[in-house]
Structure formats: structure tokens, C-alpha cells
Protein backbone atom coordinates (compact mmCIF):
# COMPACT_ATOMS: atom_id res chain seq x y z
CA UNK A 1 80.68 103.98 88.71
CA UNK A 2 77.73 101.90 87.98
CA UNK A 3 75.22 99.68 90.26
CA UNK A 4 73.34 102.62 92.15
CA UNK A 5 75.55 104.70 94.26
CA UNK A 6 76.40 103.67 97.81
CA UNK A 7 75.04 107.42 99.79
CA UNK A 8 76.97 108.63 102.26
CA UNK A 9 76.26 107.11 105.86
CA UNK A 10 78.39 106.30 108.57
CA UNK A 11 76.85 102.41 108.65
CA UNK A 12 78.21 101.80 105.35
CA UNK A 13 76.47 97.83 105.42
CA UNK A 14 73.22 100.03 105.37
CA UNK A 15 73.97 101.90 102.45
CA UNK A 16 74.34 98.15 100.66
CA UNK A 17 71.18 97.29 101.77
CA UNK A 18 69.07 100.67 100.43
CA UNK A 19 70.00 99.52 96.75
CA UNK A 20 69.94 95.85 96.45
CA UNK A 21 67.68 96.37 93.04
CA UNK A 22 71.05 96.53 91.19
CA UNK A 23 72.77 93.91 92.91
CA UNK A 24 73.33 90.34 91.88
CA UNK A 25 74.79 87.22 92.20
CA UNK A 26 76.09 85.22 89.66
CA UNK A 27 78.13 81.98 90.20
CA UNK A 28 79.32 80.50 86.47
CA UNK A 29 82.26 78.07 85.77
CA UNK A 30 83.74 79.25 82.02
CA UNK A 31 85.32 76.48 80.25
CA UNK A 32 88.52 77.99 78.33
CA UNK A 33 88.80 76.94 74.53
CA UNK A 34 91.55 74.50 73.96
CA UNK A 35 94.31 75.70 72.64
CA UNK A 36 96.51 74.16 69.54
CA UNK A 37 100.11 74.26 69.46
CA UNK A 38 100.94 75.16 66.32
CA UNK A 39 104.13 77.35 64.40
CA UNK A 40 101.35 80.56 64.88
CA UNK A 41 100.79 80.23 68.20
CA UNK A 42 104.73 79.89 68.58
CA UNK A 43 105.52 83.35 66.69
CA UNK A 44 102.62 84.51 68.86
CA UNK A 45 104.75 83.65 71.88
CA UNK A 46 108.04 85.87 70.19
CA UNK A 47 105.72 88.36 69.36
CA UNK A 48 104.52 88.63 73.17
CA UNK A 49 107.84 88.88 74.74
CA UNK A 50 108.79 91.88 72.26
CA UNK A 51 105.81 93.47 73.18
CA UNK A 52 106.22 92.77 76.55
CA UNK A 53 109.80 94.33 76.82
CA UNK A 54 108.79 97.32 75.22
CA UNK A 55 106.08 97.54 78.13
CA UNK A 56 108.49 97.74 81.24
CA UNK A 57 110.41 99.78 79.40
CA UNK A 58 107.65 102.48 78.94
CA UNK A 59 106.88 101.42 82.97
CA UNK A 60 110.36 102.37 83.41
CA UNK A 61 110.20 105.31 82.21
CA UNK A 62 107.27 106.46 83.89
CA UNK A 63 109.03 106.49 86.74
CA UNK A 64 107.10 106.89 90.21
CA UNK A 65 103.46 107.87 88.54
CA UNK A 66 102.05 104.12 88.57
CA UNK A 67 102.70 100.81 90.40
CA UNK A 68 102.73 97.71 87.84
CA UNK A 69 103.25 95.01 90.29
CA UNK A 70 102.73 91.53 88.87
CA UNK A 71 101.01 93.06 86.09
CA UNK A 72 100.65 90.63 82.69
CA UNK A 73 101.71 91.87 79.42
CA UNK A 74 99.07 92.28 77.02
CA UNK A 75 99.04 89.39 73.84
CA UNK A 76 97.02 90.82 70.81
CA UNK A 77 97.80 90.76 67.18
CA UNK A 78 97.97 93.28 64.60
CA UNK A 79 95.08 94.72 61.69
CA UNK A 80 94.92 92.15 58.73
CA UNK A 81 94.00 92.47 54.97
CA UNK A 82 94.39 89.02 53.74
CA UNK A 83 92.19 87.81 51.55
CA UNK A 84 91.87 84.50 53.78
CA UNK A 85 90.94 86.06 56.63
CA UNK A 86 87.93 84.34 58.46
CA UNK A 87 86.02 86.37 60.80
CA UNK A 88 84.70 85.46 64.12
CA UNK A 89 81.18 84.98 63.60
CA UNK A 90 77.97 87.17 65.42
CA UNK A 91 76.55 85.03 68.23
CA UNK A 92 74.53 87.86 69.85
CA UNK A 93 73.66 91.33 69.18
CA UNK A 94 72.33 93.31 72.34
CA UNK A 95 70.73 97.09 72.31
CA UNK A 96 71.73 99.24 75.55
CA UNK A 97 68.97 100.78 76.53
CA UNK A 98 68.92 103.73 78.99
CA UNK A 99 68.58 103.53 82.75
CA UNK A 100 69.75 105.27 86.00
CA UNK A 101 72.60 104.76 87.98
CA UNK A 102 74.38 106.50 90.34
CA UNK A 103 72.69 109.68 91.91
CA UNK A 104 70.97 110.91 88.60
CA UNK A 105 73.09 110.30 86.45
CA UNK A 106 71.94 107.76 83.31
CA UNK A 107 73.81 104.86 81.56
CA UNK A 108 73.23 102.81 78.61
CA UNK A 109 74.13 98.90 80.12
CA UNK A 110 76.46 97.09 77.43
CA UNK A 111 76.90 93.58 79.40
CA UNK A 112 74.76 92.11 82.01
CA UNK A 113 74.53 88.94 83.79
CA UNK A 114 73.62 86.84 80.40
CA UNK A 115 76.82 88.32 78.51
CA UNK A 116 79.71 87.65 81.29
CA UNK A 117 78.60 84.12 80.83
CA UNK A 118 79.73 84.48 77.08
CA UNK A 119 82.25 87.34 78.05
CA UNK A 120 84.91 86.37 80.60
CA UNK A 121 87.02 88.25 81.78
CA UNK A 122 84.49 91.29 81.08
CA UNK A 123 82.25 91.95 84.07
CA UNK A 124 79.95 95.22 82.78
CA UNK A 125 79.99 98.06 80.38
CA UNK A 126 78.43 101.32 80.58
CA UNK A 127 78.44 104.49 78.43
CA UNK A 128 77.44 106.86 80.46
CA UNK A 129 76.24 110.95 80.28
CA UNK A 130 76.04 112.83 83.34
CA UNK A 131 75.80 116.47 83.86
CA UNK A 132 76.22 118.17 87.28
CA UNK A 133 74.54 118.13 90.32
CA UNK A 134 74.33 114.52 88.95
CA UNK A 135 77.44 112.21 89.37
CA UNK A 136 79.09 108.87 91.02
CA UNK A 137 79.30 110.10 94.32
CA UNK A 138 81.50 107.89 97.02
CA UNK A 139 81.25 103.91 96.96
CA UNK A 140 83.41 101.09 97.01
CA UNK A 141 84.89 98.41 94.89
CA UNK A 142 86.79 94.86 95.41
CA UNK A 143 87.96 92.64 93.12
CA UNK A 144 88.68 93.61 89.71
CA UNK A 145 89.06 96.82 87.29
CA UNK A 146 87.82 99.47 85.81
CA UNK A 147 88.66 101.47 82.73
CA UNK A 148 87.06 104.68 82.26
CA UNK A 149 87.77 106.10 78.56
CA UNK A 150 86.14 109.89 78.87
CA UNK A 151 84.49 110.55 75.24
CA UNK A 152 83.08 114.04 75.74
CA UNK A 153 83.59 116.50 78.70
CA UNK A 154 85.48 115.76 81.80
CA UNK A 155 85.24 113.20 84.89
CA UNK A 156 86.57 114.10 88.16
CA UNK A 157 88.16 110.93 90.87
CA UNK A 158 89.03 110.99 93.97
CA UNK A 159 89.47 108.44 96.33
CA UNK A 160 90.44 107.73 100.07
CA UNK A 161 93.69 106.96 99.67
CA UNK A 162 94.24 110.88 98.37
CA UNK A 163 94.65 110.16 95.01
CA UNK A 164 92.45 113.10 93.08
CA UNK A 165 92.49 113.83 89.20
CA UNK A 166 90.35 115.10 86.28
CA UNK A 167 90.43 113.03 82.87
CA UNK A 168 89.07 114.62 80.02
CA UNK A 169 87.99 113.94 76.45
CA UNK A 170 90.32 111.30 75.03
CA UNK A 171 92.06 110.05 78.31
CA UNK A 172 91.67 107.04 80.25
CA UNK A 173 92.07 105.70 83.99
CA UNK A 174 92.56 102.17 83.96
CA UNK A 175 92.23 101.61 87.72
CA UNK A 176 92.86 98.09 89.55
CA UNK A 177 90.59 98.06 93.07
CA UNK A 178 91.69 95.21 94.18
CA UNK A 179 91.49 94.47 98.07
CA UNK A 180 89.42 97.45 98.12
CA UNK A 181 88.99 101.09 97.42
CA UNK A 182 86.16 103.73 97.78
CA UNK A 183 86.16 106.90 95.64
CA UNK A 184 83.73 109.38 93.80
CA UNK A 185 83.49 109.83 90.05
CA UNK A 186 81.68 112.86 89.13
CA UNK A 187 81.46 115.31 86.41
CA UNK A 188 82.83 118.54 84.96
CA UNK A 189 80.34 121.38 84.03
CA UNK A 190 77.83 120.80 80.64
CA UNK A 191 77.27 117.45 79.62
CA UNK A 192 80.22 114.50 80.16
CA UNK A 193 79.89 111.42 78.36
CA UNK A 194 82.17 108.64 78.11
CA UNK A 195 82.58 104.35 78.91
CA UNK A 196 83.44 102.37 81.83
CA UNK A 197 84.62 98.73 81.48
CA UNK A 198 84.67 96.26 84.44
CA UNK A 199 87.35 93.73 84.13
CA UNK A 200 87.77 90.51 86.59
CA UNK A 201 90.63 89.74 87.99
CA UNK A 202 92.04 86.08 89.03
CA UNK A 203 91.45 84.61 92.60
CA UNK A 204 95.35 85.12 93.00
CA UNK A 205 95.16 89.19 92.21
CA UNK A 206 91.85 90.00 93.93
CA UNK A 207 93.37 91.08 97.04
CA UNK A 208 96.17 92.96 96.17
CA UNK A 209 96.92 96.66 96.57
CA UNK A 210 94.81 99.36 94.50
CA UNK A 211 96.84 101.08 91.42
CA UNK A 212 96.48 103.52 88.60
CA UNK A 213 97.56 103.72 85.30
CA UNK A 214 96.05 107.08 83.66
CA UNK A 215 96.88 107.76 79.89
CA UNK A 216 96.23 111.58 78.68
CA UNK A 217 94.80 111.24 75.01
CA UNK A 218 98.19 112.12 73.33
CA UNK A 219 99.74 108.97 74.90
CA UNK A 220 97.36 106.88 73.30
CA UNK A 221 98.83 105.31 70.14
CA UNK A 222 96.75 106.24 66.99
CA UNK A 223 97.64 104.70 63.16
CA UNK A 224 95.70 105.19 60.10
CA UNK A 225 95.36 103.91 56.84
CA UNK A 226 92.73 103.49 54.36
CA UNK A 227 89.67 105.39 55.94
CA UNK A 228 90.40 103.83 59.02
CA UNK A 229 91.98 105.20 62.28
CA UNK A 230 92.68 103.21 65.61
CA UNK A 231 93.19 104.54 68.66
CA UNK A 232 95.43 101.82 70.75
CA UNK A 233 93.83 101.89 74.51
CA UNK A 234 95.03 98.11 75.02
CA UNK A 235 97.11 96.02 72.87
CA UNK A 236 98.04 96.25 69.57
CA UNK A 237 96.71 97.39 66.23
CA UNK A 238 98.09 98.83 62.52
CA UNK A 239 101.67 97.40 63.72
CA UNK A 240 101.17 100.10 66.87
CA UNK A 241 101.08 98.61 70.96
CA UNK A 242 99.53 100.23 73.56
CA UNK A 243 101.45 101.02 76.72
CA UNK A 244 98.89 100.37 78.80
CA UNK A 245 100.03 97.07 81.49
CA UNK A 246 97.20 94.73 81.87
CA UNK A 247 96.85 92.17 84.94
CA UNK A 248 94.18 90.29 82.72
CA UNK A 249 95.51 90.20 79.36
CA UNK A 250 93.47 92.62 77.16
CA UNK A 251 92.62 94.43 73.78
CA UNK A 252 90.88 97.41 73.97
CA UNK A 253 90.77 99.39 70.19
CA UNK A 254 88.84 102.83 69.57
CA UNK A 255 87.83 102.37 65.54
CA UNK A 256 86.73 104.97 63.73
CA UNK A 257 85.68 104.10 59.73
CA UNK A 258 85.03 106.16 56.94
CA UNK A 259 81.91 105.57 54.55
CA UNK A 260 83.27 102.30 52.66
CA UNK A 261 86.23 101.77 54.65
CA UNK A 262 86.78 97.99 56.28
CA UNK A 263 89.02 96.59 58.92
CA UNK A 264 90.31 92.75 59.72
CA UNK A 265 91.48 92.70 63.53
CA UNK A 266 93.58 89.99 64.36
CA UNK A 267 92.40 88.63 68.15
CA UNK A 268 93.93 85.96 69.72
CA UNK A 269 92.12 82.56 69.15
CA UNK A 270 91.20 81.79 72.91
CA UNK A 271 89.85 84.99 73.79
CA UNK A 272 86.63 86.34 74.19
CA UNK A 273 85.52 89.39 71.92
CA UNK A 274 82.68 91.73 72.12
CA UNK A 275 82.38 95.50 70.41
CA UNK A 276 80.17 98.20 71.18
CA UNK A 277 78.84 100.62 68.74
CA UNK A 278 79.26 104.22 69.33
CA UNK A 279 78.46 105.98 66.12
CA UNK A 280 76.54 104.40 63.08
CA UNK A 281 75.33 105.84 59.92
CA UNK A 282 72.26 104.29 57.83
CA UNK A 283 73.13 100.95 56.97
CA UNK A 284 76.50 101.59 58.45
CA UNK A 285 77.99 98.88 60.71
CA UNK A 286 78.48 95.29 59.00
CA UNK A 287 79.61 93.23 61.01
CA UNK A 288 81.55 89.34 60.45
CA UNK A 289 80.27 89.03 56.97
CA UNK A 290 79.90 91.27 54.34
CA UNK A 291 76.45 90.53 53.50
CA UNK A 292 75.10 90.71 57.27
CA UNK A 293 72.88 93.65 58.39
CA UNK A 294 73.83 96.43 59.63
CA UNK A 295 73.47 96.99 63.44
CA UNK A 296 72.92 100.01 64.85
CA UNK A 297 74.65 102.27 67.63
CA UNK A 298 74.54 101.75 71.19
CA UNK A 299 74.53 97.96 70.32
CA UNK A 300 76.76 95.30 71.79
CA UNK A 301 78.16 92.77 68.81
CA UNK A 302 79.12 89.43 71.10
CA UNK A 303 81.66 87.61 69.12
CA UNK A 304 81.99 83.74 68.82
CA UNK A 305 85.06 81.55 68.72
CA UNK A 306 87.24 81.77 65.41
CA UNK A 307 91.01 81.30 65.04
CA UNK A 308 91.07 84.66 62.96
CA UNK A 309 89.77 87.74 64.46
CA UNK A 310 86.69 90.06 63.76
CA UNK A 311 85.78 91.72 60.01
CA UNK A 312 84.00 95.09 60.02
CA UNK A 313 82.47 97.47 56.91
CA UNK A 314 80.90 100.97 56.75
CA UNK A 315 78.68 100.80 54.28
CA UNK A 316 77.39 104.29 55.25
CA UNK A 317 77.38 106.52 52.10
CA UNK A 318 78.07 109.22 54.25
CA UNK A 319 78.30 108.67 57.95
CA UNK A 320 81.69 107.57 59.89
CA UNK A 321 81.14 104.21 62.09
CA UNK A 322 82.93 104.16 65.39
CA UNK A 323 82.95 101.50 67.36
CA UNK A 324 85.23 100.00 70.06
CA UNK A 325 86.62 96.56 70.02
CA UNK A 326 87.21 94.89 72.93
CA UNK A 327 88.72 90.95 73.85
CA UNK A 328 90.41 89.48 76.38
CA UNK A 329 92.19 86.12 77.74
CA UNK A 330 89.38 84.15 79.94
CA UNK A 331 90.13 83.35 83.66
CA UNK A 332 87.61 80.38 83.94
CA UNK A 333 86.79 80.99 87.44
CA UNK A 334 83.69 81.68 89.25
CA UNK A 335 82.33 84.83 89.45
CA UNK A 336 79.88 85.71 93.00
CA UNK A 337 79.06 89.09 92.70
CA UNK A 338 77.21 91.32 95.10
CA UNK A 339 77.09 94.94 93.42
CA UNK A 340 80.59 96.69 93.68
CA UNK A 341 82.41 93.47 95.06
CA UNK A 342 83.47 90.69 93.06
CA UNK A 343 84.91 87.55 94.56
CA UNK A 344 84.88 83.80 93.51
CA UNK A 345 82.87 82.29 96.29
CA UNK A 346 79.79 83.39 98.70
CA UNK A 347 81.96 83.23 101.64
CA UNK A 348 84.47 85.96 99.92
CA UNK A 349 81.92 88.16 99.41
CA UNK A 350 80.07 87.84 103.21
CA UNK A 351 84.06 88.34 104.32
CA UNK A 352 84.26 91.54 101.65
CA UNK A 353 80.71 93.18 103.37
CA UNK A 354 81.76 92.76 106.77
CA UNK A 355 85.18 94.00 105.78
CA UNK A 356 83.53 97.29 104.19
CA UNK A 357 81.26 97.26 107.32
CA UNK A 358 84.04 97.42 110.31
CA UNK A 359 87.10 99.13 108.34
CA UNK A 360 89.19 96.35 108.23
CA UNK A 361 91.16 94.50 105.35
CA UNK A 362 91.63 97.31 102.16
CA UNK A 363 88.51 99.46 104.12
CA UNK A 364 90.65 101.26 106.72
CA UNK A 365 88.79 104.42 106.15
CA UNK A 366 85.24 103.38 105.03
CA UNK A 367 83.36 105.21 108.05
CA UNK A 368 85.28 108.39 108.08
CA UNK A 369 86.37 109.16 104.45
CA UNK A 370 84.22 111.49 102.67
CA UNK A 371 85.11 113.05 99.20
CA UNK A 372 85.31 116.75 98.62
């Protein structure tokens, strides 16, 4: 999903060719805050390898469904109500506005070029609505993830390794492409509506085999407490983890509040943290400070450093604010990207087209595999 669709042709270099209007390069060198080592940072560390155990335990006993090869634990912290908390503060607030992807389909684009710069690991986010004949239809990736988190309706995947599966409201596929994969993404009947992150990976994990983890909305950890309710996609939250593996260590929390409701969210102090607004009342979603103005939905909220983590108020009278909150650790590499392939250096990515082109490397089956 997202960066127009790559059609269906047995010349598949051609088809990257007919839509270089979405495609771009971007070479950037991200310089990771320094980190102190303090008594926090060492509880931090305890507080990782518990959550970390209780991960490959819940891989263990998913038996055969996944592969979590030399996947990283995720490192987040839990919801805070201290009065000393000090939020992150707002360095830039962007509106998505709508435009077409895919083969009719329409998206609302979160995080472009100017963003990953502030954003590493985080590549792109779309929320997307799509309604048939309109869809994702077969393309490739390289390179990093993607996690699609279905909000409304149902999206369909199925890719040329024969994997083929419908998530629906409330479920996500957190997929790793890695040396390569092409698949379709395309809708159930009415109208489908949902979010799809792109994730880097590190030079060291960019070629490695494609895997899925897919969580069904009741195995997503949900707390509540005072007019607030977190649903735990990534990391952890209200004292709750996720159990959800990431390769790039991540936090990825579906907030809902209730008119006058607030939340502190503990993020780690080196990471990068962004949220998107899905839902906002008049006057609703306060973000950082108490006394800032409201922003409204479909807006990105680009966090800035902070050893704390990120405050948030509804000051809707009568509207819910629901918003996702998403931060990761940054990898601090370059980032070349050429539409669905992302690689750290030019030559990677003139290796990755010819790859795609002849078959070869990950793209065994790029001439002859055609989705159903």
C-alpha cells in the first residue's frame, strides 16, 4: 500500500517507470540523542528484559503461525500521572490532506519526506478509505515494514509466497518485507478504512526473509481508567505490554479520551514520537501543554526531545478524542528511497530494481505471480 500501484505487466522495471510522480529519493544522516546513564535508565534496562521474556514466551506459544527471527524486544514505559511530569514539547503540527494512491483508492499522507528527517525510524503514514473496484492491487516492497491497523471494514492480502488473509476492524498485520515481497491489499465490500505505517529497518535486517505477525482485535491488550482507554498495538501502556515483536524497537498506542479526560505517556527519552489524530471534537485535542490549542483531526502532532513523554487533554464538552501515539528507537542511518524499496545507499537501490526486474534475490516470482 501506498506510492501509486505498480500495474500488472510482465516487464515489471516498466511498471516503476509509469509512476515515478510518487517516487523519491531521500539520503539523510540522523544524529541519535545522547543518552545519560542514570539509576532510570538502569530500571529501564530490568524493565526491558521482563518485558522481553514475557514476549518469547507469547512467541512460544504461538507456535508455527509467525517467524520472529532476530526480532528486538520492544522498550516503552508505562501511562503516568505525576504531577512532575514534563511533556515533550510540539515542534510541528502537519494536516493530511487527501490524495490518490493506489488504483483509486484515496489516502490522507501523515509523514513525507520533511517528517522522516524529524521521524526516524518512521518512513510514511497513511489512513486510507477504499471501497471496491478500488484497491492496492500487486506491487512490491524491500527494506522495511509495514503495519496495517484496519479501523472500519475489512482488507484483504495476499502475496506470492501464498500467504492470503482478511483483517478486519480492530486487527493488525505487522508485516516485515525485507529482501523482498510483492502482494495485493485490497478491500472488502462498502467502505474500508484504516492506517498503514512504514517502519525502516537497519542495514543489517534489510535483506532478510519476509514474516508476519497478524493480531485479531481481541489479542490486542486494552486497559482503562479515568475516561481513558488504550489499545496496546506496540509496547506498553496502563501497566499492559503488547505482544507484538518488533525488529525496530517500537510504541504504537490506540487512545481513545473522553470529554475532560487526560493522559501522561511515558516514551523513552531517545526516541522519536509523532501522533496522528483520528477523531477530534471542538476544541478537543490539547496537546504538550495545557494551555496550547487544540489541533484538529487528520493532523500529525511531531514531538520534540524531552526525557518525559507526551501530555494530552480533551477539552471537548462532548466529543471523544482518539488519537494514536506512535515512537520509536532511531537507526541513524541513511535512508535512499525509490518508491516501494528502501535501502541505505544508491547502489542498493539500482541492485534492488534490477533484482525486481530479472527475478532474482527475494523476486523469484516477480514476472509470473499474479494475485487472485
Amino acid at each position: 500500500m501506498a506510492h501509486n500501484q505498480f500495474k500488472d505487466s510482465l516487464d515489471p522495471l516498466s511498471s516503476i517507470n509509469r509512476h515515478t510522480e510518487s517516487q523519491h529519493q531521500n539520503t539523510s544522516k540522523i544524529r541519535l540523542l545522547p543518552r545519560k546513564a542514570t539509576k532510570k535508565k538502569k530500571r529501564e534496562e530490568k524493565t526491558t528484559l521482563k518485558y522481553m521474556r514475557a514476549a518469547i514466551n507469547r512467541a512460544n506459544s504461538l507456535g508455527g503461525l509467525f517467524s520472529f527471527r532476530f526480532i528486538r524486544n520492544i522498550k516503552s514505559m508505562s501511562s503516568s500521572t505525576s504531577q512532575d511530569f514534563v511533556s515533550r514539547p510540539v515542534i510541528k503540527k502537519v494536516f493530511a490532506k487527501l490524495q490518490k494512491e493506489g488504483d483509486g483508492a484515496v489516502v490522507r499522507r501523515g509523514i513525507s519526506r520533511s517528517e522522516q528527517k524529524l521521524l526516524d525510524p518512521f518512513l510514511m503514514l497513511d489512513e486510507f478509505s477504499v471501497s471496491p473496484p478500488a484497491g492496492f492491487p500487486d506491487h512490491p516492497h524491500r527494506g522495511f515494514e509495514t503495519v496495517t491497523y484496519v479501523l472500519e471494514g475489512g482488507i484483504t492480502h495476499q502475496d506470492f509466497k501464498g500467504h492470503k488473509g482478511t483483517i478486519y476492524a480492530g486487527d493488525v498485520q505487522w508485516m516485515t518485507a525485507g529482501r523482498g515481497i510483492i502482494h495485493s491489499e485490497m478491500p472488502e465490500e462498502e467502505v474500508n478504512k484504516g492506517l498503514q505505517l512504514w517502519i525502516n529497518l537497519s542495514s543489517n535486517e534489510k535483506m532478510i526473509e519476509p514474516n508476519y505477525q497478524e493480531l485479531s482485535h481481541s489479542d490486542i491488550p486494552k486497559a482503562e481508567q479515568n475516561g481513558v482507554e488504550v489499545k496496546v498495538i506496540a509496547g506498553e501502556s496502563m501497566g499492559i505490554q503488547s505482544p507484538v515483536y518488533t525488529r525496530t524497537p517500537t510504541m504504537f498506542l490506540d487512545f481513545t479520551l473522553q470529554p475532560g479526560a487526560q493522559i501522561h505517556q511515558n516514551v523513552p527519552e531517545s526516541w522519536n514520537a509523532f501522533a496522528y489524530i483520528l477523531e477530534s471534537g471542538e476544541g478537543g485535542g490539547v496537546f504538550s501543554s495545557s494551555n496550547s490549542s487544540p489541533i484538529p483531526a487528520h493532523s500529525v502532532v511531531v514531538f520534540g526531545p524531552g526525557n518525559d513523554g507526551v501530555s494530552v487533554w480533551n477539552k471537548s464538552s462532548s466529543k471523544q478524542l482518539r488519537f494514536v501515539l506512535i515512537a520509536g528507537e532511531p537507526i541513524g542511518e541513511p535512508v535512499v528511497q525509490y518508491g516501494p524499496f528502501v535501502m541505505n545507499t544508491q547502489a542498493e537501490i539500482d541492485m534492488t530494481i534490477e533484482d525486481y526486474h530479472y527475478g532474482k534475490n527475494g523476486f523469484e516470482m516477480a514476472k509470473y505471480w499474479r494475485s487472485q
